[in-house]
PDB file of N, CA and C in Angstrom:
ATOM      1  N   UNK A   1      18.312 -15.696  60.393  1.00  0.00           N
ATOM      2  CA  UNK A   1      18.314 -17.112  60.106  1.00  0.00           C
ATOM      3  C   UNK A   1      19.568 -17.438  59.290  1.00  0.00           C
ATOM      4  N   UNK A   2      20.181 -18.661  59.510  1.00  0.00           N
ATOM      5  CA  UNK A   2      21.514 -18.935  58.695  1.00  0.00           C
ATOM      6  C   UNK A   2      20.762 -20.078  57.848  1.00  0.00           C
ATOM      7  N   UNK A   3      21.659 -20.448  56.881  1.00  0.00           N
ATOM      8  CA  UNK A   3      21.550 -20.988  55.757  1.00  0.00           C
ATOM      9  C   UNK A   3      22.828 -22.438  56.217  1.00  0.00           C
ATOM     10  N   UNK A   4      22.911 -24.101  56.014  1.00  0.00           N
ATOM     11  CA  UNK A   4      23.675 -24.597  56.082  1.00  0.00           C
ATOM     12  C   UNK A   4      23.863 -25.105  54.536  1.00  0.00           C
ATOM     13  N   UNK A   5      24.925 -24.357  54.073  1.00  0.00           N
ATOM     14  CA  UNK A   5      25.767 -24.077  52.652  1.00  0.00           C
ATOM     15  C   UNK A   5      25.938 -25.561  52.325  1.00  0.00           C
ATOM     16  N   UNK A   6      26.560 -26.261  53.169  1.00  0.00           N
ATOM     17  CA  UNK A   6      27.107 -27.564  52.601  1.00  0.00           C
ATOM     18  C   UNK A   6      25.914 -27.948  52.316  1.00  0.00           C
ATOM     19  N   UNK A   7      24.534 -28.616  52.867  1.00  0.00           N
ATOM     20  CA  UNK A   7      23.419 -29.429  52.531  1.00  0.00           C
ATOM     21  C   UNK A   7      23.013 -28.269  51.018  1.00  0.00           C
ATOM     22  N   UNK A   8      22.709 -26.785  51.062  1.00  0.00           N
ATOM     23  CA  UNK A   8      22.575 -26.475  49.893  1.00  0.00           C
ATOM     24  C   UNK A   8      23.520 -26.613  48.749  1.00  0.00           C
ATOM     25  N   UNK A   9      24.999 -27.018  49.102  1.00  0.00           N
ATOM     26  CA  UNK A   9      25.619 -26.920  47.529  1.00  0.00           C
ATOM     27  C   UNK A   9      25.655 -28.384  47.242  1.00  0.00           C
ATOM     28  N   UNK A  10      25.175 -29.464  48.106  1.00  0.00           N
ATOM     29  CA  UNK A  10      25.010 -30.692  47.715  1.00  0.00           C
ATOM     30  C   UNK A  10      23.331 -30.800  47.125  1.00  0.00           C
ATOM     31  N   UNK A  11      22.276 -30.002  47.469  1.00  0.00           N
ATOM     32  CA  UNK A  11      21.552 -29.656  46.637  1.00  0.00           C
ATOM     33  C   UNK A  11      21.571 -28.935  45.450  1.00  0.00           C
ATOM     34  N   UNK A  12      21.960 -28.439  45.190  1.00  0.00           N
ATOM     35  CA  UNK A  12      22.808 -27.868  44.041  1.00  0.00           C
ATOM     36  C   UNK A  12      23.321 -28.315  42.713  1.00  0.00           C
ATOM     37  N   UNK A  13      24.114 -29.658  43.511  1.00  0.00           N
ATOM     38  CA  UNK A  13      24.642 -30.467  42.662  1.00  0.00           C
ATOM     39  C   UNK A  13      23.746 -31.493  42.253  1.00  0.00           C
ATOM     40  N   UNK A  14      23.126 -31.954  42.988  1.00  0.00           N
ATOM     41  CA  UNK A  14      21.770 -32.885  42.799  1.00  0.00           C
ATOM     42  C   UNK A  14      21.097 -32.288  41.803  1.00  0.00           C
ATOM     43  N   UNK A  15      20.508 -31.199  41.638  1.00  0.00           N
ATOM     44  CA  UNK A  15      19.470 -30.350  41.000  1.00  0.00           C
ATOM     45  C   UNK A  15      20.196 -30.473  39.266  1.00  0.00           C
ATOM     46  N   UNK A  16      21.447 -30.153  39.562  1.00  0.00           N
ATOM     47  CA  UNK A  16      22.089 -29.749  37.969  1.00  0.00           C
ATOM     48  C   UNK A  16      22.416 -31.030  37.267  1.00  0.00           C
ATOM     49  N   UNK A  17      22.507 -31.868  38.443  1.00  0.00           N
ATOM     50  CA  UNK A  17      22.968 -33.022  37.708  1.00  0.00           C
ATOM     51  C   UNK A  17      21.124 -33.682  36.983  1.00  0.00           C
ATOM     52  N   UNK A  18      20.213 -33.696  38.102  1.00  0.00           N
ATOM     53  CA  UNK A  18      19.175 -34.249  37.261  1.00  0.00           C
ATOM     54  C   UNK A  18      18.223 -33.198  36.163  1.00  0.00           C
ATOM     55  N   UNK A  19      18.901 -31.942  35.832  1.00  0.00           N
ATOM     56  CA  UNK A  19      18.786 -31.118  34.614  1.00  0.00           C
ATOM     57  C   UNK A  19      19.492 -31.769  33.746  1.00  0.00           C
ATOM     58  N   UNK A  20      20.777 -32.724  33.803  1.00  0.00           N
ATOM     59  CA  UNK A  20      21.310 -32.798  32.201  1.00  0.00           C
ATOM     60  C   UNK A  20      20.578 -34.620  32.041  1.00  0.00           C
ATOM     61  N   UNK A  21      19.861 -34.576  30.236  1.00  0.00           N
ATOM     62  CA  UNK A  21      19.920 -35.408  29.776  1.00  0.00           C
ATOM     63  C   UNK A  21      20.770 -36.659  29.863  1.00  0.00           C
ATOM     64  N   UNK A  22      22.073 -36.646  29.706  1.00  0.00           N
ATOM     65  CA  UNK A  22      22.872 -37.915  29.845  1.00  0.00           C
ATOM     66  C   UNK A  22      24.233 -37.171  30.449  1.00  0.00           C
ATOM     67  N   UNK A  23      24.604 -38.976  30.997  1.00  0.00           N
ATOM     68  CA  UNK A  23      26.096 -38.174  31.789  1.00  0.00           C
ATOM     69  C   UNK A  23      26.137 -37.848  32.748  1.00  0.00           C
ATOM     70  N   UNK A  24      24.578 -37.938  33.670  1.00  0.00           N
ATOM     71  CA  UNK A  24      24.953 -37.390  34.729  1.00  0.00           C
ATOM     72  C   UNK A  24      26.054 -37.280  35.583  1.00  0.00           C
ATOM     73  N   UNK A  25      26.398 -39.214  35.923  1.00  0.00           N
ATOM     74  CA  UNK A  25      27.343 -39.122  37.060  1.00  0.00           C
ATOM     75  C   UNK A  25      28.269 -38.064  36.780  1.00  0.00           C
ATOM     76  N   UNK A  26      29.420 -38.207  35.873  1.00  0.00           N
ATOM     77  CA  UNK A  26      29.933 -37.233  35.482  1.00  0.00           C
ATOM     78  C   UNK A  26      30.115 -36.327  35.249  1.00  0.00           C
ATOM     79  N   UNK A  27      29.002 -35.588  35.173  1.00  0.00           N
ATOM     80  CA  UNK A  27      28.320 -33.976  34.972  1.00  0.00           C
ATOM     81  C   UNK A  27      28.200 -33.591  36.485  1.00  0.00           C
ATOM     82  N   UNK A  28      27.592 -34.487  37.197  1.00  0.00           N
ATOM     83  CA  UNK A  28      27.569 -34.129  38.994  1.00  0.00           C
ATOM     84  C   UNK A  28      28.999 -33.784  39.581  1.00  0.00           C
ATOM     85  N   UNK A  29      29.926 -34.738  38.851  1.00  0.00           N
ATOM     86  CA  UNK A  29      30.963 -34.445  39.406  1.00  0.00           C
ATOM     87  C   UNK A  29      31.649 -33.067  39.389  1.00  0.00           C
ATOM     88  N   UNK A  30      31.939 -33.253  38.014  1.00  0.00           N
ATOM     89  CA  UNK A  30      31.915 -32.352  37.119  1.00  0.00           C
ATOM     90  C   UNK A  30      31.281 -30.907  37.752  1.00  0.00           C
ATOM     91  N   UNK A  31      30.580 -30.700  38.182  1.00  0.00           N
ATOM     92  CA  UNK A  31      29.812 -29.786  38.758  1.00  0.00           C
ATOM     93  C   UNK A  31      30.224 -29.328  39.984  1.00  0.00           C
ATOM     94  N   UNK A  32      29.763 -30.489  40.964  1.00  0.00           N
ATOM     95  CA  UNK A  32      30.553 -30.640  41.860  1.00  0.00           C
ATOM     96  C   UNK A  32      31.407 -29.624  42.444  1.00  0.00           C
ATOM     97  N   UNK A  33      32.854 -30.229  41.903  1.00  0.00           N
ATOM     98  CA  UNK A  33      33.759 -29.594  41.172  1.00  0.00           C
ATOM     99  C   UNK A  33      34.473 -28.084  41.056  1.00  0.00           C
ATOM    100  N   UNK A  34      33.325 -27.658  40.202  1.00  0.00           N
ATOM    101  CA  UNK A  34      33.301 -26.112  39.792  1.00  0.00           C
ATOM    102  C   UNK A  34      32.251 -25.350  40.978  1.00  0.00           C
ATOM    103  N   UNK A  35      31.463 -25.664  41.694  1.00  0.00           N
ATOM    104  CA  UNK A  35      31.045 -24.966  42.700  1.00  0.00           C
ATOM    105  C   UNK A  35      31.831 -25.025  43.527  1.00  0.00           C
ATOM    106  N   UNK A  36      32.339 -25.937  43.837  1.00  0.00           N
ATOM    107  CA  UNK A  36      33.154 -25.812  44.767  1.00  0.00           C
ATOM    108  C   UNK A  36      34.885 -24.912  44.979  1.00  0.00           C
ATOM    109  N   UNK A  37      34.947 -24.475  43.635  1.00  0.00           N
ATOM    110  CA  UNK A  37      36.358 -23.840  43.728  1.00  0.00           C
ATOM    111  C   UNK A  37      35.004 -22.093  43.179  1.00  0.00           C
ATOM    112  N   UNK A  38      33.617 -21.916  43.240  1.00  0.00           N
ATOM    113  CA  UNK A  38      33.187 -20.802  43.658  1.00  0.00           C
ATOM    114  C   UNK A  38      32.453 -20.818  44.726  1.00  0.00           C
ATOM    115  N   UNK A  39      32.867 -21.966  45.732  1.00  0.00           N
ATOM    116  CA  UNK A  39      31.985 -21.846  47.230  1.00  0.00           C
ATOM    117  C   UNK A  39      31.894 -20.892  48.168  1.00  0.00           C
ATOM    118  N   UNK A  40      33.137 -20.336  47.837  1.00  0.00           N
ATOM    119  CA  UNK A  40      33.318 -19.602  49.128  1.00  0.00           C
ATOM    120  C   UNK A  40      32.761 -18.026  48.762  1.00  0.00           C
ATOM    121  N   UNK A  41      32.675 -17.600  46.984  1.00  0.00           N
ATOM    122  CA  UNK A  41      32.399 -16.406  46.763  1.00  0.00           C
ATOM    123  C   UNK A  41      30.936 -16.181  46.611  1.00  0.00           C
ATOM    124  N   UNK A  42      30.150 -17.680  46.295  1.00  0.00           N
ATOM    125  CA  UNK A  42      28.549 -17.592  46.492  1.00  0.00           C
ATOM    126  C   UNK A  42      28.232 -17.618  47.820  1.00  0.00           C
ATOM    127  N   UNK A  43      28.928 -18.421  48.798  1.00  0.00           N
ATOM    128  CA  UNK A  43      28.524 -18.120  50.268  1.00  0.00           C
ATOM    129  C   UNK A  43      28.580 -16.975  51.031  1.00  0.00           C
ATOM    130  N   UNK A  44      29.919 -16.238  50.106  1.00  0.00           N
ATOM    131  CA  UNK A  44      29.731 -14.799  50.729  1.00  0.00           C
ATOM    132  C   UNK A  44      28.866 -13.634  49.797  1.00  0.00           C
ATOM    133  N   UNK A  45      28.286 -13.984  48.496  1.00  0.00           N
ATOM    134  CA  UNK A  45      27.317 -13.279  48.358  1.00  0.00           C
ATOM    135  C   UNK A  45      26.372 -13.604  49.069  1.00  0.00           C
ATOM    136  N   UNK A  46      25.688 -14.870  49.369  1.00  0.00           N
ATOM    137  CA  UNK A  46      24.724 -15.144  50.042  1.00  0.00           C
ATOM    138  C   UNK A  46      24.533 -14.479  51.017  1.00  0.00           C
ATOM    139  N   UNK A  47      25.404 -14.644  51.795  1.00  0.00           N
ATOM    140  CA  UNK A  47      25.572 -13.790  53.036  1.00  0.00           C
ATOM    141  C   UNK A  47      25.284 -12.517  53.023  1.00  0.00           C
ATOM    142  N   UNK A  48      25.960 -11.948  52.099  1.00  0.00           N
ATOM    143  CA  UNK A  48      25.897 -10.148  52.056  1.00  0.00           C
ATOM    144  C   UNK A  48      24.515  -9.605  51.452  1.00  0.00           C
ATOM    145  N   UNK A  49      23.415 -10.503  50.854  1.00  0.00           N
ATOM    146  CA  UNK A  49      22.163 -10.465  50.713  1.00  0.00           C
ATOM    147  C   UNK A  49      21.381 -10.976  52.172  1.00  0.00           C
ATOM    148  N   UNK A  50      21.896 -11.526  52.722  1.00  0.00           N
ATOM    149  CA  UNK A  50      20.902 -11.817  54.216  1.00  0.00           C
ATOM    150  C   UNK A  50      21.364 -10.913  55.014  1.00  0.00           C
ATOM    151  N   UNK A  51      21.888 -10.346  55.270  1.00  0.00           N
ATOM    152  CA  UNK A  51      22.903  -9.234  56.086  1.00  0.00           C
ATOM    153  C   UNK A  51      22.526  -8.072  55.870  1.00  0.00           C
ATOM    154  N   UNK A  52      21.641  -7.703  54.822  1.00  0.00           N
ATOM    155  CA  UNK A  52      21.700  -6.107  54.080  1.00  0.00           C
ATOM    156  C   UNK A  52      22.610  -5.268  53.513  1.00  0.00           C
ATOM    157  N   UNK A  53      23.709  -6.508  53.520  1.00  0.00           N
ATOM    158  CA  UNK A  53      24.680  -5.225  52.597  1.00  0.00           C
ATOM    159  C   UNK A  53      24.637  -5.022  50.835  1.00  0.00           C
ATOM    160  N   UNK A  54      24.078  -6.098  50.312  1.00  0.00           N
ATOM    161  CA  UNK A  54      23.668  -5.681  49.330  1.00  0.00           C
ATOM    162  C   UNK A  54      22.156  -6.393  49.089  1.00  0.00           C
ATOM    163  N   UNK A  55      21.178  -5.473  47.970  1.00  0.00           N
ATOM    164  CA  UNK A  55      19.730  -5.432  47.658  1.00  0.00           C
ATOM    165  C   UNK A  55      19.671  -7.152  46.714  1.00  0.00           C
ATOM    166  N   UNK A  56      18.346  -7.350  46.719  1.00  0.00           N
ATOM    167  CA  UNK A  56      18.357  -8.318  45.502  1.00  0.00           C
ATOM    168  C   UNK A  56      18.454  -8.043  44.033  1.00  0.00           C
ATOM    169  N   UNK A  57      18.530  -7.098  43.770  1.00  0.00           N
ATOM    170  CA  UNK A  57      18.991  -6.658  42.284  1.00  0.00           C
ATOM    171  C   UNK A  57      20.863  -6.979  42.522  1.00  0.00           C
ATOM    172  N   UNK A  58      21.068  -6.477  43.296  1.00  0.00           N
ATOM    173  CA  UNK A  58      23.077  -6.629  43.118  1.00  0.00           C
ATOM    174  C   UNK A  58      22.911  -7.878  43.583  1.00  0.00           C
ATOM    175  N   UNK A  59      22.346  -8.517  44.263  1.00  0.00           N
ATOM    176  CA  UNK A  59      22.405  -9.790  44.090  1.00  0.00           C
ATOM    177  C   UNK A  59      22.374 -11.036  42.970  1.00  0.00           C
ATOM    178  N   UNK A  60      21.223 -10.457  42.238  1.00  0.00           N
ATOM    179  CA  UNK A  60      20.957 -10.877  41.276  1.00  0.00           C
ATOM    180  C   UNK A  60      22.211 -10.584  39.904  1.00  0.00           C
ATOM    181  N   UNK A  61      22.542  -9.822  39.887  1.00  0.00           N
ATOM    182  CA  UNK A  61      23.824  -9.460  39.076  1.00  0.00           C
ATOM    183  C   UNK A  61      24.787 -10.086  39.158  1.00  0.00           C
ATOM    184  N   UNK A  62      25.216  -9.916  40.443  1.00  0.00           N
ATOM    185  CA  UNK A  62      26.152 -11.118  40.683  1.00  0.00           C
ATOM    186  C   UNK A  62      26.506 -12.533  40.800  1.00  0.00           C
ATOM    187  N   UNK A  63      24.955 -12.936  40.945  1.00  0.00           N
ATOM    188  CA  UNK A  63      24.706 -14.620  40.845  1.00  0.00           C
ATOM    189  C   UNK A  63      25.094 -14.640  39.445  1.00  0.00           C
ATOM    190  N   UNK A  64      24.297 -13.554  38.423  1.00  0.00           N
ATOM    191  CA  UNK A  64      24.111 -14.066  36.874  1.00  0.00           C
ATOM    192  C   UNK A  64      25.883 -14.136  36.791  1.00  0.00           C
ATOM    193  N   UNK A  65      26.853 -13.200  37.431  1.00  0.00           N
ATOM    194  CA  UNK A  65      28.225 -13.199  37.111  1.00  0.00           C
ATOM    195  C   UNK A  65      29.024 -14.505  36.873  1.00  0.00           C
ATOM    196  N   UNK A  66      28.308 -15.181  38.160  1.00  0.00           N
ATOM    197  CA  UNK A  66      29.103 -16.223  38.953  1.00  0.00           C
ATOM    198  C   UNK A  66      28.859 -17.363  38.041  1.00  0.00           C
ATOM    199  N   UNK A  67      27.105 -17.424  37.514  1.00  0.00           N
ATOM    200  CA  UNK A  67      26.860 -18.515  36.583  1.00  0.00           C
ATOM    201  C   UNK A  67      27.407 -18.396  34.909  1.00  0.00           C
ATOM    202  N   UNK A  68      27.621 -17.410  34.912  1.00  0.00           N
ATOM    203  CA  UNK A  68      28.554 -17.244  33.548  1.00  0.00           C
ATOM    204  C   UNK A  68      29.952 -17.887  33.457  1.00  0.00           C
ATOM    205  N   UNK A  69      30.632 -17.322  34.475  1.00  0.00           N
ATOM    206  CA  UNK A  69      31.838 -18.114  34.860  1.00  0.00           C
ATOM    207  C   UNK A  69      32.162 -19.206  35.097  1.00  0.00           C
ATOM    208  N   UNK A  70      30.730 -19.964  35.987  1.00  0.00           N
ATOM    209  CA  UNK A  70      30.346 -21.163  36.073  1.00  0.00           C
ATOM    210  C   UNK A  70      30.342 -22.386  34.437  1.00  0.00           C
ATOM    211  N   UNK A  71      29.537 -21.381  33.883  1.00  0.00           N
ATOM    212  CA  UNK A  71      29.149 -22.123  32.281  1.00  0.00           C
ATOM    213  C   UNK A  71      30.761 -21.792  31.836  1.00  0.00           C
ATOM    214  N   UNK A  72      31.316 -21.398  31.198  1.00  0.00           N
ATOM    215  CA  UNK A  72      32.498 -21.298  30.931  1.00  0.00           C
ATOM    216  C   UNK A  72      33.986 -22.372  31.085  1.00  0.00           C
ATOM    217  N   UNK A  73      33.554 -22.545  32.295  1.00  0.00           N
ATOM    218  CA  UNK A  73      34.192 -23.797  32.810  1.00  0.00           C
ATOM    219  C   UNK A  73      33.908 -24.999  32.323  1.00  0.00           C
ATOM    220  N   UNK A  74      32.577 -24.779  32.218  1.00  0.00           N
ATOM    221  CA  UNK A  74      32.075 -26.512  32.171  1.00  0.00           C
ATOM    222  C   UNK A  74      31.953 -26.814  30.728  1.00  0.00           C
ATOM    223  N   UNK A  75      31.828 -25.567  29.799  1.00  0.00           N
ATOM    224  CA  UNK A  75      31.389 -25.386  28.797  1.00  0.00           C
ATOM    225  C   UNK A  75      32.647 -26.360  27.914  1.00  0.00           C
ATOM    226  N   UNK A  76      34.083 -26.045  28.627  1.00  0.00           N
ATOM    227  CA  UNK A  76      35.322 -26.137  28.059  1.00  0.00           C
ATOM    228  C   UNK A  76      36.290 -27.438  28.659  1.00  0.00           C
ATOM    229  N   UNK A  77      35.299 -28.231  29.260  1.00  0.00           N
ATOM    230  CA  UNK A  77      35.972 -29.833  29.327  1.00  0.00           C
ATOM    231  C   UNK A  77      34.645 -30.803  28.862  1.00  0.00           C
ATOM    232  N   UNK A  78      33.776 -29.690  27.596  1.00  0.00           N
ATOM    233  CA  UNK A  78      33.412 -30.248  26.850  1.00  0.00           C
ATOM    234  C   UNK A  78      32.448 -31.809  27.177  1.00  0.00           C
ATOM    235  N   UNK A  79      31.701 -31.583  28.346  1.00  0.00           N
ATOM    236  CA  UNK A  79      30.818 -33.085  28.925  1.00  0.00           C
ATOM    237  C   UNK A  79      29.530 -32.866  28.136  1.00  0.00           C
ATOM    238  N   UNK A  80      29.355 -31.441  28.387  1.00  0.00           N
ATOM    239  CA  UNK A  80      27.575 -31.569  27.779  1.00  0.00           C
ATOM    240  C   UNK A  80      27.787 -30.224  26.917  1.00  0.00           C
ATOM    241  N   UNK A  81      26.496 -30.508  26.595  1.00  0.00           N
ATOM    242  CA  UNK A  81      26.295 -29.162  25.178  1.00  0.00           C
ATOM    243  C   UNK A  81      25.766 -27.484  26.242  1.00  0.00           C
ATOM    244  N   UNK A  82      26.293 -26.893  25.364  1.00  0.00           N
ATOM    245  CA  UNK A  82      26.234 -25.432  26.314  1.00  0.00           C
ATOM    246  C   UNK A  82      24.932 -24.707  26.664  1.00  0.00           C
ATOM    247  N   UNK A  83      23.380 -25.639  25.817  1.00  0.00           N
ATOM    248  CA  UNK A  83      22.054 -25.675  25.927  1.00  0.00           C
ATOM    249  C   UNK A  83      21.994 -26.126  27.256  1.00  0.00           C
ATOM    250  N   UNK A  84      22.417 -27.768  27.563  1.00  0.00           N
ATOM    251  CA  UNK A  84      22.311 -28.527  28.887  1.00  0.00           C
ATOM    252  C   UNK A  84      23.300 -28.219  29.827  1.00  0.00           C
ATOM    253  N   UNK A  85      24.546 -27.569  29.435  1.00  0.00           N
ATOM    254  CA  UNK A  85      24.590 -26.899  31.047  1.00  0.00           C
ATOM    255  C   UNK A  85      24.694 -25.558  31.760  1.00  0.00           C
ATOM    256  N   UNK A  86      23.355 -24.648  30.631  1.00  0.00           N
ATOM    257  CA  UNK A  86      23.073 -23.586  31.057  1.00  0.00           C
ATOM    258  C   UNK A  86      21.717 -24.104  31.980  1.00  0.00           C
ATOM    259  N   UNK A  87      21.034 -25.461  31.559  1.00  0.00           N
ATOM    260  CA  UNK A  87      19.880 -25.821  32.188  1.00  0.00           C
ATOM    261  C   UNK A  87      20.379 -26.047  33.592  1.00  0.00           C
ATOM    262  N   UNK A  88      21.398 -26.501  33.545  1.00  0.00           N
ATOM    263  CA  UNK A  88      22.125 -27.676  34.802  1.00  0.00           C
ATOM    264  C   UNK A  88      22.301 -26.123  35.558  1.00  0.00           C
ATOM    265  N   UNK A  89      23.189 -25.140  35.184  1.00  0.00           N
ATOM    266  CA  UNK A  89      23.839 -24.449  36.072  1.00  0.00           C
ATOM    267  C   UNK A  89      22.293 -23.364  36.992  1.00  0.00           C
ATOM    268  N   UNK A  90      21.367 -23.187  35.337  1.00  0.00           N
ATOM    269  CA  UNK A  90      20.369 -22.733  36.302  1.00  0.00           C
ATOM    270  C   UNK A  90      19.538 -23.303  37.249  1.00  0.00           C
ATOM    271  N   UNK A  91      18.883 -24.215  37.245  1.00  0.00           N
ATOM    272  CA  UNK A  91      18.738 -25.578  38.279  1.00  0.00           C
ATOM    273  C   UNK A  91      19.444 -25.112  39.696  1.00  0.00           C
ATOM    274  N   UNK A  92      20.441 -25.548  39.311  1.00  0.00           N
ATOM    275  CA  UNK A  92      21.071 -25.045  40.677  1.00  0.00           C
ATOM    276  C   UNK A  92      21.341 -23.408  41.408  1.00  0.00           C
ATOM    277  N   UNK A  93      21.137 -22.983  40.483  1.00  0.00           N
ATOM    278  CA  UNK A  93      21.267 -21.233  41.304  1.00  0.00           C
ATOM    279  C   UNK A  93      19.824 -21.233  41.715  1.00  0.00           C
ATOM    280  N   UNK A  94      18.749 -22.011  40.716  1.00  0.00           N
ATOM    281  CA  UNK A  94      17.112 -21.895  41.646  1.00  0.00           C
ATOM    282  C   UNK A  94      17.780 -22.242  43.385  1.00  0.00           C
ATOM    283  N   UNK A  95      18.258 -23.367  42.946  1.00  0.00           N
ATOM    284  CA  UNK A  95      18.151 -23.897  44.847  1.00  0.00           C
ATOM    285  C   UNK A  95      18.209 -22.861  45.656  1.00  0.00           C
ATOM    286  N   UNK A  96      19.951 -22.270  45.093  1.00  0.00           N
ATOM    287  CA  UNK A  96      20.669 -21.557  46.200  1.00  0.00           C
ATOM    288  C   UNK A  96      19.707 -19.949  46.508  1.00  0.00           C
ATOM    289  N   UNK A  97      18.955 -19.688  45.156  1.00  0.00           N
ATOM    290  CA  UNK A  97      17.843 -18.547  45.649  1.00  0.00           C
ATOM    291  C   UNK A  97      16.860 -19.061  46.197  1.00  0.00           C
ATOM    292  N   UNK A  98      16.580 -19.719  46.430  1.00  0.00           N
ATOM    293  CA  UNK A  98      15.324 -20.113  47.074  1.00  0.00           C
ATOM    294  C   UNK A  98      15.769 -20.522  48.678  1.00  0.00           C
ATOM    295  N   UNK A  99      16.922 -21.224  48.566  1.00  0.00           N
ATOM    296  CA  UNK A  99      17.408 -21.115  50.124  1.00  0.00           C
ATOM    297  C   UNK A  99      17.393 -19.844  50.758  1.00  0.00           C
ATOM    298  N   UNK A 100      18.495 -18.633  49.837  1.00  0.00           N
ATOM    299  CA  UNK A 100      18.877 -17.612  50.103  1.00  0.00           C
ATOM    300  C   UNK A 100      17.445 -16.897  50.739  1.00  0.00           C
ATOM    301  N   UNK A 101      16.509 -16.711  49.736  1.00  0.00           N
ATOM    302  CA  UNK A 101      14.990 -16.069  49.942  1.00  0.00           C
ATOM    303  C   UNK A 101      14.095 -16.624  51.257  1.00  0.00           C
ATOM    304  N   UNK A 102      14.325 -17.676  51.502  1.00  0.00           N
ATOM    305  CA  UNK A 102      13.785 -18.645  52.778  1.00  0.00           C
ATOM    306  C   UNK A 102      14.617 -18.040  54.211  1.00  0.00           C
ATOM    307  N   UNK A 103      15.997 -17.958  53.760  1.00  0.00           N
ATOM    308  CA  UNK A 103      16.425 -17.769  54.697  1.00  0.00           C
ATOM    309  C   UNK A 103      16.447 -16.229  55.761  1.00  0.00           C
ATOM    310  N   UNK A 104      15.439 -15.431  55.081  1.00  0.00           N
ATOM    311  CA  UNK A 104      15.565 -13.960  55.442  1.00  0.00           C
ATOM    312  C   UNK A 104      14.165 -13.385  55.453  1.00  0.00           C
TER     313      UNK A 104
END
C-alpha cells in the first residue's frame, strides 16, 4: 500500500498548527516551512519502514532525530515557546505514524 505524502504533510501541518495555543496562522506556516525542507528525508524514512528495510524501533529513532532537528529550527525564529512546539511538532509526527502504520 502507498501512502499520498502531500495530503499527509498537509495533515501534518494542520495537526501542529491546531496544537499551538496562539499564532497559529503563523506557526502553520512556519511549520509548513520546516517540513518541507525535511520532506523528502521523512518520505524516505517512511518508505524504508513500509519496504522492510528498516524495523519500527530504527524507525522510531529516526523520526525522534528528525523531530529534534525539527524543534530546533522552530525553536530559533522564536514564534512559540519550546513547551508548544514540542506539542505542535509531536501532533504531527502522530499523523505521519499513524499513516505510516495504516499503510502496511
Amino acid at each position: 500500500m502507498s501512502i499520498d505524502f502531500n495530503r499527509v504533510f498537509d495533515d501534518m501541518v494542520k495537526s501542529a498548527g491546531n496544537a499551538v495555543d496562539e499564532g497559529k496562522e503563523q506557526f502553520s506556516d512556519e511549520m509548513k516551512q520546516a517540513l518541507q525542507n525535511h520532506k523528502a528525508a521523512i518520505e524516505e524514512l517512511s518508505q524504508a519502514l513500509m519496504n522492510g528495510d528498516i524495523d519500527q524501533s530504527e524507525f522510531e529513532q529516526e523520526l525522534e532525530r528528525e523531530k529534534q532537528v525539527l524543534e530546533a529550527q522552530l525553536v530559533g525564529l522564536e514564534i512559540q515557546t519550546k513547551s508548544q512546539i514540542q506539542k505542535a511538532i509531536n501532533a504531527a509526527m502522530q499523523v505521519l505514524t499513524s499513516a505510516v502504520t495504516s499503510a502496511f
